[in-house]
N, C-alpha and C. Protein backbone atom coordinates (compact mmCIF):
# COMPACT_ATOMS: atom_id res chain seq x y z
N UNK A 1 8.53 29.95 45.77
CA UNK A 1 7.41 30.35 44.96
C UNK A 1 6.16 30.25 45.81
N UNK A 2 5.33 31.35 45.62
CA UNK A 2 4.02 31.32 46.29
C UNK A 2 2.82 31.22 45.46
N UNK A 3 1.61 30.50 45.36
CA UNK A 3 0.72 30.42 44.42
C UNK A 3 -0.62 30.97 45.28
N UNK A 4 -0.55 32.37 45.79
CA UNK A 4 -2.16 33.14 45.53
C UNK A 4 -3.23 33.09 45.03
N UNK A 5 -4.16 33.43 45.57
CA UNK A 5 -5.44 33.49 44.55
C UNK A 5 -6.06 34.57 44.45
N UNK A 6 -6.24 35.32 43.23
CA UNK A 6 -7.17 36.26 42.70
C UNK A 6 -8.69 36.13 43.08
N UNK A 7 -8.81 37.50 43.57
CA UNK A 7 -10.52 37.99 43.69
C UNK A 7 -11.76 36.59 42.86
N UNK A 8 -11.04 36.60 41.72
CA UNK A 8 -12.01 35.90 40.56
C UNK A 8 -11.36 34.13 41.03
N UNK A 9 -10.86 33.78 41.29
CA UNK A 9 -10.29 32.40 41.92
C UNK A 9 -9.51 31.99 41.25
N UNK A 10 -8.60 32.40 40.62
CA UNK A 10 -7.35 31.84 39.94
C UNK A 10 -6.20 32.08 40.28
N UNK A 11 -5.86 30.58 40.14
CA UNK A 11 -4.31 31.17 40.97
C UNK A 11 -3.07 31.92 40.08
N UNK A 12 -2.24 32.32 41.09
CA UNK A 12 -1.40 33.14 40.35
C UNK A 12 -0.04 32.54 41.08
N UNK A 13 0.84 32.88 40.09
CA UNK A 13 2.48 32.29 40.91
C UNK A 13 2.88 34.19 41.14
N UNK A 14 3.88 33.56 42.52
CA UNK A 14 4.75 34.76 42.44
C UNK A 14 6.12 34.49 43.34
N UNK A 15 6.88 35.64 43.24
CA UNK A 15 7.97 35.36 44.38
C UNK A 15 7.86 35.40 46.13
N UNK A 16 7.96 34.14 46.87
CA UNK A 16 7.74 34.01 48.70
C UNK A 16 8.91 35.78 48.80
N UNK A 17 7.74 36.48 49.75
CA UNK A 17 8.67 37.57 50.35
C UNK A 17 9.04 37.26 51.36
N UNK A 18 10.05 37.82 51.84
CA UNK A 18 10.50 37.38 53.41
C UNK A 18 9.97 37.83 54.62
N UNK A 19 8.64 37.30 54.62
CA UNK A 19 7.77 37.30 55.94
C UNK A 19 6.80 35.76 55.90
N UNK A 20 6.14 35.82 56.97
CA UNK A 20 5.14 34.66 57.23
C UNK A 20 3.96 35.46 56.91
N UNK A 21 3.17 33.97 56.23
CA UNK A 21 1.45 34.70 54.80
C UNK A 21 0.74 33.65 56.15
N UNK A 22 -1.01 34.69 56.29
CA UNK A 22 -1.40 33.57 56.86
C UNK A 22 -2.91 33.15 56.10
N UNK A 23 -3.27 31.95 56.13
CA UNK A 23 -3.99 31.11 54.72
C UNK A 23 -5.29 32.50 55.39
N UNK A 24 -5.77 32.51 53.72
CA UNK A 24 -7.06 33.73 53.92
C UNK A 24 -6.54 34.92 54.06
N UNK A 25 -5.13 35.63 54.14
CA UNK A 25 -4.60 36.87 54.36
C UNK A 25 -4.58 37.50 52.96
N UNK A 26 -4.79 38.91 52.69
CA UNK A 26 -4.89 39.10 51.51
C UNK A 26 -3.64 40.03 51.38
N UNK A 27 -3.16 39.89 50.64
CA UNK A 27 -1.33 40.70 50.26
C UNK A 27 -1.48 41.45 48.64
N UNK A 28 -0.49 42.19 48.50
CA UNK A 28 -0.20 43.03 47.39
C UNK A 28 0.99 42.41 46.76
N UNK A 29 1.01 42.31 45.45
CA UNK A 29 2.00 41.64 44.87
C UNK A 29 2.21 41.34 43.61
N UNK A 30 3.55 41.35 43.29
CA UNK A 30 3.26 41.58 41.93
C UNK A 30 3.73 40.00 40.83
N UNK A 31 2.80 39.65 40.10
CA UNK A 31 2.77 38.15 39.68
C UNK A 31 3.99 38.07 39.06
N UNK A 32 4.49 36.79 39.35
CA UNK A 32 6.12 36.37 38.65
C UNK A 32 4.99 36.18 36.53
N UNK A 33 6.22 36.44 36.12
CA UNK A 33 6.08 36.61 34.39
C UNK A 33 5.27 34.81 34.17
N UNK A 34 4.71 34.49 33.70
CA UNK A 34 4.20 33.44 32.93
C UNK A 34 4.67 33.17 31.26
N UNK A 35 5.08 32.11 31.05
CA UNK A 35 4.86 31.60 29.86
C UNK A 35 3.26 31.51 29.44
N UNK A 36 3.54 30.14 28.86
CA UNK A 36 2.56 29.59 28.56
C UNK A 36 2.15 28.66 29.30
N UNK A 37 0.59 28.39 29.67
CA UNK A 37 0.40 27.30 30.92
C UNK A 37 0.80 26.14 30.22
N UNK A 38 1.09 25.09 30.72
CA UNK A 38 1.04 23.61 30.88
C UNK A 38 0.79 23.37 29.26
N UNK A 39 -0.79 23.47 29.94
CA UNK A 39 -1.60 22.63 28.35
C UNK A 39 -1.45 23.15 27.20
N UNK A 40 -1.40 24.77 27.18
CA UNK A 40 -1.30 25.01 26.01
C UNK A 40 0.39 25.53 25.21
N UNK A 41 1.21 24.72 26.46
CA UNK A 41 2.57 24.39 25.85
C UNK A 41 2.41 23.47 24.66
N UNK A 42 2.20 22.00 25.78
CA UNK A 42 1.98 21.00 25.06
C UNK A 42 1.63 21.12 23.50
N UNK A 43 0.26 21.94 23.31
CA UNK A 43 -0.24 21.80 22.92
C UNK A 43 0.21 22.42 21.38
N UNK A 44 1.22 23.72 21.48
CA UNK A 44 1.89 24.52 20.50
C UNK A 44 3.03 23.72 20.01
N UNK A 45 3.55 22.68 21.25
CA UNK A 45 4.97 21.75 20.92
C UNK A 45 4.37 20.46 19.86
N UNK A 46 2.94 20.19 20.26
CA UNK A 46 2.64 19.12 19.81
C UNK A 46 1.94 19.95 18.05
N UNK A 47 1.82 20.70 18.11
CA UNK A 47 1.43 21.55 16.69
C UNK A 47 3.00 21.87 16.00
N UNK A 48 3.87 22.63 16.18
CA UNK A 48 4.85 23.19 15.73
C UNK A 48 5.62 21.37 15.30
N UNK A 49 5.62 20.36 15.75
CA UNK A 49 6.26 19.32 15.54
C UNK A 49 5.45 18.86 14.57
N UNK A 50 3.96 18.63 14.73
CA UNK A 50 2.77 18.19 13.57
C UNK A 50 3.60 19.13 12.24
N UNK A 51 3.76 20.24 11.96
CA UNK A 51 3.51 21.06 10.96
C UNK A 51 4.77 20.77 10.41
N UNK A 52 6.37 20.78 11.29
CA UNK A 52 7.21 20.69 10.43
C UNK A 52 7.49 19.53 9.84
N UNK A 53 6.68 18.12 10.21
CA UNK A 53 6.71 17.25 9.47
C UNK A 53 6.00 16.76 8.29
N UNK A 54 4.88 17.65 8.77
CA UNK A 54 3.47 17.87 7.57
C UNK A 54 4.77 18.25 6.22
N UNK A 55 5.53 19.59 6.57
CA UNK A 55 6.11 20.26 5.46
C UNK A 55 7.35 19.57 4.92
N UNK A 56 8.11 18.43 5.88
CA UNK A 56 9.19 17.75 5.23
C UNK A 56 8.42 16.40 4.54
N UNK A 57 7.81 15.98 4.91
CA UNK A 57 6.47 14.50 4.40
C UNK A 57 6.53 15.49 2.57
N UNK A 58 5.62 16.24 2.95
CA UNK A 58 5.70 17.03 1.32
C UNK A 58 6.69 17.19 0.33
N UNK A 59 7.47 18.17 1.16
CA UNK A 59 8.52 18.12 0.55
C UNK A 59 9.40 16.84 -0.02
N UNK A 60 9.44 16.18 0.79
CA UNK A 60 9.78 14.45 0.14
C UNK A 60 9.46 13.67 -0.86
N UNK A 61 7.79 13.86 -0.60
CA UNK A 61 7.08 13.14 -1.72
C UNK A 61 7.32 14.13 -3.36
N UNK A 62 6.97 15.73 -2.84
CA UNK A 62 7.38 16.39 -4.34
C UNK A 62 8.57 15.93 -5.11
N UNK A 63 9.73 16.24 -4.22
CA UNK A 63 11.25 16.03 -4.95
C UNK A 63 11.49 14.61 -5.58
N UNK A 64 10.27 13.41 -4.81
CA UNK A 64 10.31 12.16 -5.90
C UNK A 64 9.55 11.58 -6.79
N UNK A 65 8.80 12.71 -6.81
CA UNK A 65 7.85 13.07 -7.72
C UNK A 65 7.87 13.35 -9.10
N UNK A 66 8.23 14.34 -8.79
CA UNK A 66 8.64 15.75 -10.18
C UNK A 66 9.29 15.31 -10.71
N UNK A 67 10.38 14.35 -10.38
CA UNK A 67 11.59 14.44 -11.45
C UNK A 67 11.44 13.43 -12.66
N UNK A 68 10.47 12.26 -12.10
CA UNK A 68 10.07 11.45 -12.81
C UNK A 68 8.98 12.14 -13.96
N UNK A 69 8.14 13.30 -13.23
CA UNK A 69 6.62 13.43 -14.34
C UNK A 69 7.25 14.47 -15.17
N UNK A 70 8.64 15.13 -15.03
CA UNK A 70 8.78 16.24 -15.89
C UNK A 70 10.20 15.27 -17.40
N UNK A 71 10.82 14.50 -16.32
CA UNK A 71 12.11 13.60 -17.45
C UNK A 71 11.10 12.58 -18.58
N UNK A 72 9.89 11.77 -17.88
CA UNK A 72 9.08 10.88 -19.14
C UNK A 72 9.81 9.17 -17.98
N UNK A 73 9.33 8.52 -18.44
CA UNK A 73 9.47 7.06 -17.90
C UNK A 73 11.48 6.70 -18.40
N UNK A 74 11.67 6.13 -17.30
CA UNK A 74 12.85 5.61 -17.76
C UNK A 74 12.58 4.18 -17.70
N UNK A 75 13.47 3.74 -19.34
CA UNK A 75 12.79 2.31 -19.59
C UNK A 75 14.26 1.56 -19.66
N UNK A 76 15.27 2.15 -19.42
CA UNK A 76 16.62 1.54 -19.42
C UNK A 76 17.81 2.35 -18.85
N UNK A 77 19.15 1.40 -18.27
CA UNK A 77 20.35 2.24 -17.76
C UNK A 77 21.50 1.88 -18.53
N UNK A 78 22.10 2.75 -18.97
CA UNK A 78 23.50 1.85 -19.82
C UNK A 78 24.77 2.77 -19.22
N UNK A 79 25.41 2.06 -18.91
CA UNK A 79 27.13 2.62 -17.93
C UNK A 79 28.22 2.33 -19.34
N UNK A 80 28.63 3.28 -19.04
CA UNK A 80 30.02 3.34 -19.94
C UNK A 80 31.14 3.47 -19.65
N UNK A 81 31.91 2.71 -18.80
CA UNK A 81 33.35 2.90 -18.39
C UNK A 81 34.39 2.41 -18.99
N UNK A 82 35.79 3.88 -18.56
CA UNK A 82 36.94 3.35 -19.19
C UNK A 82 38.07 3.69 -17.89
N UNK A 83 38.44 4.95 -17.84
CA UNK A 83 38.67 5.40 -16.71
C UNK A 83 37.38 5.95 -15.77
N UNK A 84 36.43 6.72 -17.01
CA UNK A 84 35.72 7.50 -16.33
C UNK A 84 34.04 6.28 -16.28
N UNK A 85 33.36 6.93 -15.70
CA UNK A 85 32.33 6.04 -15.27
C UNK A 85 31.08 7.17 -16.00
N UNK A 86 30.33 6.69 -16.39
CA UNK A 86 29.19 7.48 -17.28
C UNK A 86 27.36 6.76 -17.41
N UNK A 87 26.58 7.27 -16.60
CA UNK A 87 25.18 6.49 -16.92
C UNK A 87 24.49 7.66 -17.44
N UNK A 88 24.22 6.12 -18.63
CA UNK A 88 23.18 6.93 -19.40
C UNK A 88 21.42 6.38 -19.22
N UNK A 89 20.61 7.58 -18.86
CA UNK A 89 19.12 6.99 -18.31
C UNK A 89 18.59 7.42 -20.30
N UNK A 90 17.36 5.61 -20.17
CA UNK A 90 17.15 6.06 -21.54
C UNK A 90 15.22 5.90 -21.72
N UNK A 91 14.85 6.64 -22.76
CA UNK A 91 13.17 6.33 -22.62
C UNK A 91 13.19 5.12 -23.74
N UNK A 92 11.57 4.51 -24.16
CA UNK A 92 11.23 3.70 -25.00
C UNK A 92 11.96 3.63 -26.48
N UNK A 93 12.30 5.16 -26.49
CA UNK A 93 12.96 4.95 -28.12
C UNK A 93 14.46 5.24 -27.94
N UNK A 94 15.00 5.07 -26.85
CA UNK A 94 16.28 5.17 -26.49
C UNK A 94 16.91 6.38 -27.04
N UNK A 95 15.96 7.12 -26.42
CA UNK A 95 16.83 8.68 -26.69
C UNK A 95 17.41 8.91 -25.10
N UNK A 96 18.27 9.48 -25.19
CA UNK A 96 18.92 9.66 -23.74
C UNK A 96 18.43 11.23 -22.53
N UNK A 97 17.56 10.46 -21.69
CA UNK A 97 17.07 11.34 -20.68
C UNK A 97 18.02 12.20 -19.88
N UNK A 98 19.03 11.76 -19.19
CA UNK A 98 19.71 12.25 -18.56
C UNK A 98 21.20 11.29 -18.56
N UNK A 99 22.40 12.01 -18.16
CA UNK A 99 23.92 11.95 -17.93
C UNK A 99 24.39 12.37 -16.81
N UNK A 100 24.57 10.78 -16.54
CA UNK A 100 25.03 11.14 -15.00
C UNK A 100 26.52 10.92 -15.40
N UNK A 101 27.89 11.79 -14.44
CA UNK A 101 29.26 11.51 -14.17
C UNK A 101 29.22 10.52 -12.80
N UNK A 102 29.38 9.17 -12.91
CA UNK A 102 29.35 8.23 -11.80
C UNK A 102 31.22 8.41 -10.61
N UNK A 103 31.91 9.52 -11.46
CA UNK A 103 33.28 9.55 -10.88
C UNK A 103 33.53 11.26 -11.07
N UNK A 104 34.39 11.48 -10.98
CA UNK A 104 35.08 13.08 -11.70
C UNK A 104 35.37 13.09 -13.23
N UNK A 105 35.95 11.89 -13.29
CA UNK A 105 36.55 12.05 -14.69
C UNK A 105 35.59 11.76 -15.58
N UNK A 106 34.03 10.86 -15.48
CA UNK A 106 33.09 10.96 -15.78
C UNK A 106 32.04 12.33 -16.02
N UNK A 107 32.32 13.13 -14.82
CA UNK A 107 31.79 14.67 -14.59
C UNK A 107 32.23 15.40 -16.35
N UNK A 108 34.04 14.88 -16.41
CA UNK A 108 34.52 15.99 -16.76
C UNK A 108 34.02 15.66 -18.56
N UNK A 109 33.79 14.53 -18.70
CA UNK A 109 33.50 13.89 -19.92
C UNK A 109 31.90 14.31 -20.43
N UNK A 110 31.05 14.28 -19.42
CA UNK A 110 30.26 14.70 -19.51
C UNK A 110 30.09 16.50 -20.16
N UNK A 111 30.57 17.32 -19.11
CA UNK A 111 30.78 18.87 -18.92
C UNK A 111 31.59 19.29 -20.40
N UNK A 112 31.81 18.12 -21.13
CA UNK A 112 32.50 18.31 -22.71
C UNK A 112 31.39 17.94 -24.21
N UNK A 113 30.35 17.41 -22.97
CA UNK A 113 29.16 17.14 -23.74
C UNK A 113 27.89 18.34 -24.35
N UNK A 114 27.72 18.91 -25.32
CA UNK A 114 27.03 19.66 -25.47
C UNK A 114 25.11 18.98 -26.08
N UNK A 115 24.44 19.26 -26.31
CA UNK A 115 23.14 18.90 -27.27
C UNK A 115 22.91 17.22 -27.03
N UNK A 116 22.68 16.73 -25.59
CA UNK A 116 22.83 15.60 -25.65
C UNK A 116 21.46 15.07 -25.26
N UNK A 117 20.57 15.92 -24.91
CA UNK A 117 19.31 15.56 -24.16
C UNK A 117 18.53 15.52 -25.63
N UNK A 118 17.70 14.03 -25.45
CA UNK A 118 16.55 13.91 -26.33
C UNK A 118 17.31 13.29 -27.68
N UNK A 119 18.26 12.81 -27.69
CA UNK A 119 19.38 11.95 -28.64
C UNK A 119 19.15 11.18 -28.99
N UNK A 120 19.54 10.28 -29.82
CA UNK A 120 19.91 9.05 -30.16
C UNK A 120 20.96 8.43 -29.26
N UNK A 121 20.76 6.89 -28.36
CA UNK A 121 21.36 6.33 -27.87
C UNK A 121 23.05 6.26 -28.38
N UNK A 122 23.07 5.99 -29.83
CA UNK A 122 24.07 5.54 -30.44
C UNK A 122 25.10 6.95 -30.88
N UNK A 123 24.22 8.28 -31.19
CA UNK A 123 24.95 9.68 -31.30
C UNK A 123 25.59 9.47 -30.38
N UNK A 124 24.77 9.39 -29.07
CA UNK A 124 25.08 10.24 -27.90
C UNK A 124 26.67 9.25 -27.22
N UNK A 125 26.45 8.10 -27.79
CA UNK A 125 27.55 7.06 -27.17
C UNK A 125 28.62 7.36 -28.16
N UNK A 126 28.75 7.75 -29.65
CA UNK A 126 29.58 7.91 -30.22
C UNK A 126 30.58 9.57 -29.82
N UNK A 127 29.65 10.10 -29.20
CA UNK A 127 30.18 11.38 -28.86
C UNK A 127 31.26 11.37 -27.24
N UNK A 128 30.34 10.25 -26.89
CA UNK A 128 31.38 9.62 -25.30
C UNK A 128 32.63 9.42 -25.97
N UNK A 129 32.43 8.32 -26.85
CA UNK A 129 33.43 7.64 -26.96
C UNK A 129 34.63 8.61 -27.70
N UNK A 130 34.21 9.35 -28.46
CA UNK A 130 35.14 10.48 -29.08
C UNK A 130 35.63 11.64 -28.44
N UNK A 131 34.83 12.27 -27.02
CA UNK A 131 35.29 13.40 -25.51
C UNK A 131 36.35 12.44 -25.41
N UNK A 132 36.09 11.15 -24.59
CA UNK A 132 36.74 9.92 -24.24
C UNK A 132 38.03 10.10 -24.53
N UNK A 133 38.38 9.80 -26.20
CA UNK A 133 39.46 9.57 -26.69
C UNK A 133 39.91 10.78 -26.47
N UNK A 134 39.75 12.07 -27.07
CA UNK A 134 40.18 13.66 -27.37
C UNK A 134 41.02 13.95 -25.94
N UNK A 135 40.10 13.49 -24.51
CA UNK A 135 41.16 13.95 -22.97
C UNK A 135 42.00 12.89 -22.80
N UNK A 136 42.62 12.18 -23.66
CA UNK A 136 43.21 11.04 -23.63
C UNK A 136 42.44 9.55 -22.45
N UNK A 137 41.70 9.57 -21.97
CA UNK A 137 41.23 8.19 -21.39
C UNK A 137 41.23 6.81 -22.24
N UNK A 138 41.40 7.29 -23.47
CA UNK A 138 41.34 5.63 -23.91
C UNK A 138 42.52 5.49 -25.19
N UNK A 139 43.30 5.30 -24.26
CA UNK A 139 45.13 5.22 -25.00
C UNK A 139 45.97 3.38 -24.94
N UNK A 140 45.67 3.14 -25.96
CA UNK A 140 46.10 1.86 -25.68
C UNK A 140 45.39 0.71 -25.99
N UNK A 141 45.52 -0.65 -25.44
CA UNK A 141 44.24 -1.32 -25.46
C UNK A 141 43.79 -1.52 -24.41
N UNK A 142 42.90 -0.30 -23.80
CA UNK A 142 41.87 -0.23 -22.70
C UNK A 142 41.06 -0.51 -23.62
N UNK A 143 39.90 -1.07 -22.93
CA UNK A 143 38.66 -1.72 -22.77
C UNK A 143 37.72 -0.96 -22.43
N UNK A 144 36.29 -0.45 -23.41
CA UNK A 144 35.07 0.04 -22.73
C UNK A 144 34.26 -0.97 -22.49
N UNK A 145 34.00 -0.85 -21.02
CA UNK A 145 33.04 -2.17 -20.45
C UNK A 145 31.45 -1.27 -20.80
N UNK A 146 30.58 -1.51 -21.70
CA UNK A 146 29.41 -1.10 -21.51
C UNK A 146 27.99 -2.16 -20.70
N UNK A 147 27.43 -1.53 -19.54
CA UNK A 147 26.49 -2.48 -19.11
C UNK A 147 24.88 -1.47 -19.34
N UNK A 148 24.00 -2.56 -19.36
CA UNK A 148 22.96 -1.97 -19.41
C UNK A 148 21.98 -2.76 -18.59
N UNK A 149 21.07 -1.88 -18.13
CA UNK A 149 20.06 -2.21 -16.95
C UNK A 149 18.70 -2.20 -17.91
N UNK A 150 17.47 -2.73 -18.56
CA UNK A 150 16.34 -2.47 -18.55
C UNK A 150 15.50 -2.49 -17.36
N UNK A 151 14.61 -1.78 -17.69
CA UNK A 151 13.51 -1.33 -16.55
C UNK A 151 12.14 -2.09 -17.04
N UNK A 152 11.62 -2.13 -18.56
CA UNK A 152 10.91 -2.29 -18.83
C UNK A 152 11.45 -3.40 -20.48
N UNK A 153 10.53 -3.97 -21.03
CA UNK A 153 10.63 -5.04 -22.18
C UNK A 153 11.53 -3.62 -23.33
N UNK A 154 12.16 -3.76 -24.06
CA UNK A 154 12.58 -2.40 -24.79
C UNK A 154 12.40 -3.47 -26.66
N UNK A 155 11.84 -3.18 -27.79
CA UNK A 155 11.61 -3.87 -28.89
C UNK A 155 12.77 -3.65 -29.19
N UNK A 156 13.51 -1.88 -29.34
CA UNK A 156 14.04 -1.62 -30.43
C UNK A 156 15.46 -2.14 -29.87
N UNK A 157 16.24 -3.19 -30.07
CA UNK A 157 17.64 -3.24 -30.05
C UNK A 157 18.88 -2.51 -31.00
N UNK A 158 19.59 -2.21 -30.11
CA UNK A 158 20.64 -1.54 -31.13
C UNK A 158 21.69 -2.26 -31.12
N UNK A 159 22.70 -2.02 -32.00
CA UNK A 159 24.50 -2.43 -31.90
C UNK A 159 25.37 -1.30 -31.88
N UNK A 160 26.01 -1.15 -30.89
CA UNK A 160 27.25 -0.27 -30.61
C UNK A 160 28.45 -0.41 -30.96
């Protein structure tokens, strides 16, 4: 590689031809291709890395965001297992926010569930317990272990 200098004083890269250059000789030639210089590599690597983290930082904070300001506060967790595994997220008046399947056979108990959002705790558990029985999971004397998590003080107690 040979680094020339232009009329105006900047250097230029190009390809050594096969002869001897002598310093101050002026030659014809045609400049090897350029990127981008140096600094303003850096400088696009150090932007293009700023930005896609700017956009995953966001993206992060939205997705744990939203799900909370659009579902309402969850003020309790109650699991329902027999074979299948089942959480139920609940608000202040224990209507049921969301149904999670904690297994498959939980999924499938669920996916048998119709009109369950915005319920009554106790509907919505009597309707488990009756999918439950109907795909045969609770034949015998199996045991439903129910646990529950509060999040927050809850007044209204129920009995199941």
């Amino acid at each position: 590689m040979c680094n020339p200098i232009d009329p105006e004083g900047e250097f230029l890269k190009t390809k050594r031809q096969e002869r001897e250059y002598e310093v101050g000789e002026e030659i014809t030639f045609s400049p090897a291709k350029q990127k981008f210089t140096l600094a303003f590599s850096n400088i696009h690597s150090s932007f293009k890395k700023t930005a896609v983290l700017s956009i995953a930082s966001t993206f992060l904070i939205l997705f744990s965001i939203l799900p909370s300001y659009f579902s309402g506060p969850v003020s309790a967790y109650m699991t329902i297992d027999v074979n299948q595994s089942i959480e139920l997220e609940l608000d202040d008046d224990l209507e049921v926010l969301k149904l999670t399947g904690l297994n498959e056979d939980g999924k499938l108990v669920i996916g048998q569930l119709k009109d369950w959002k915005g319920k009554d705790i106790k509907a919505v558990t009597n309707r488990i317990v009756e999918t439950t029985k109907q795909l045969g999971y609770l034949k015998g004397n199996k045991q439903i272990v129910v646990s529950t998590t509060l999040m927050e003080k809850i007044e209204n107690w129920i009995r199941i």
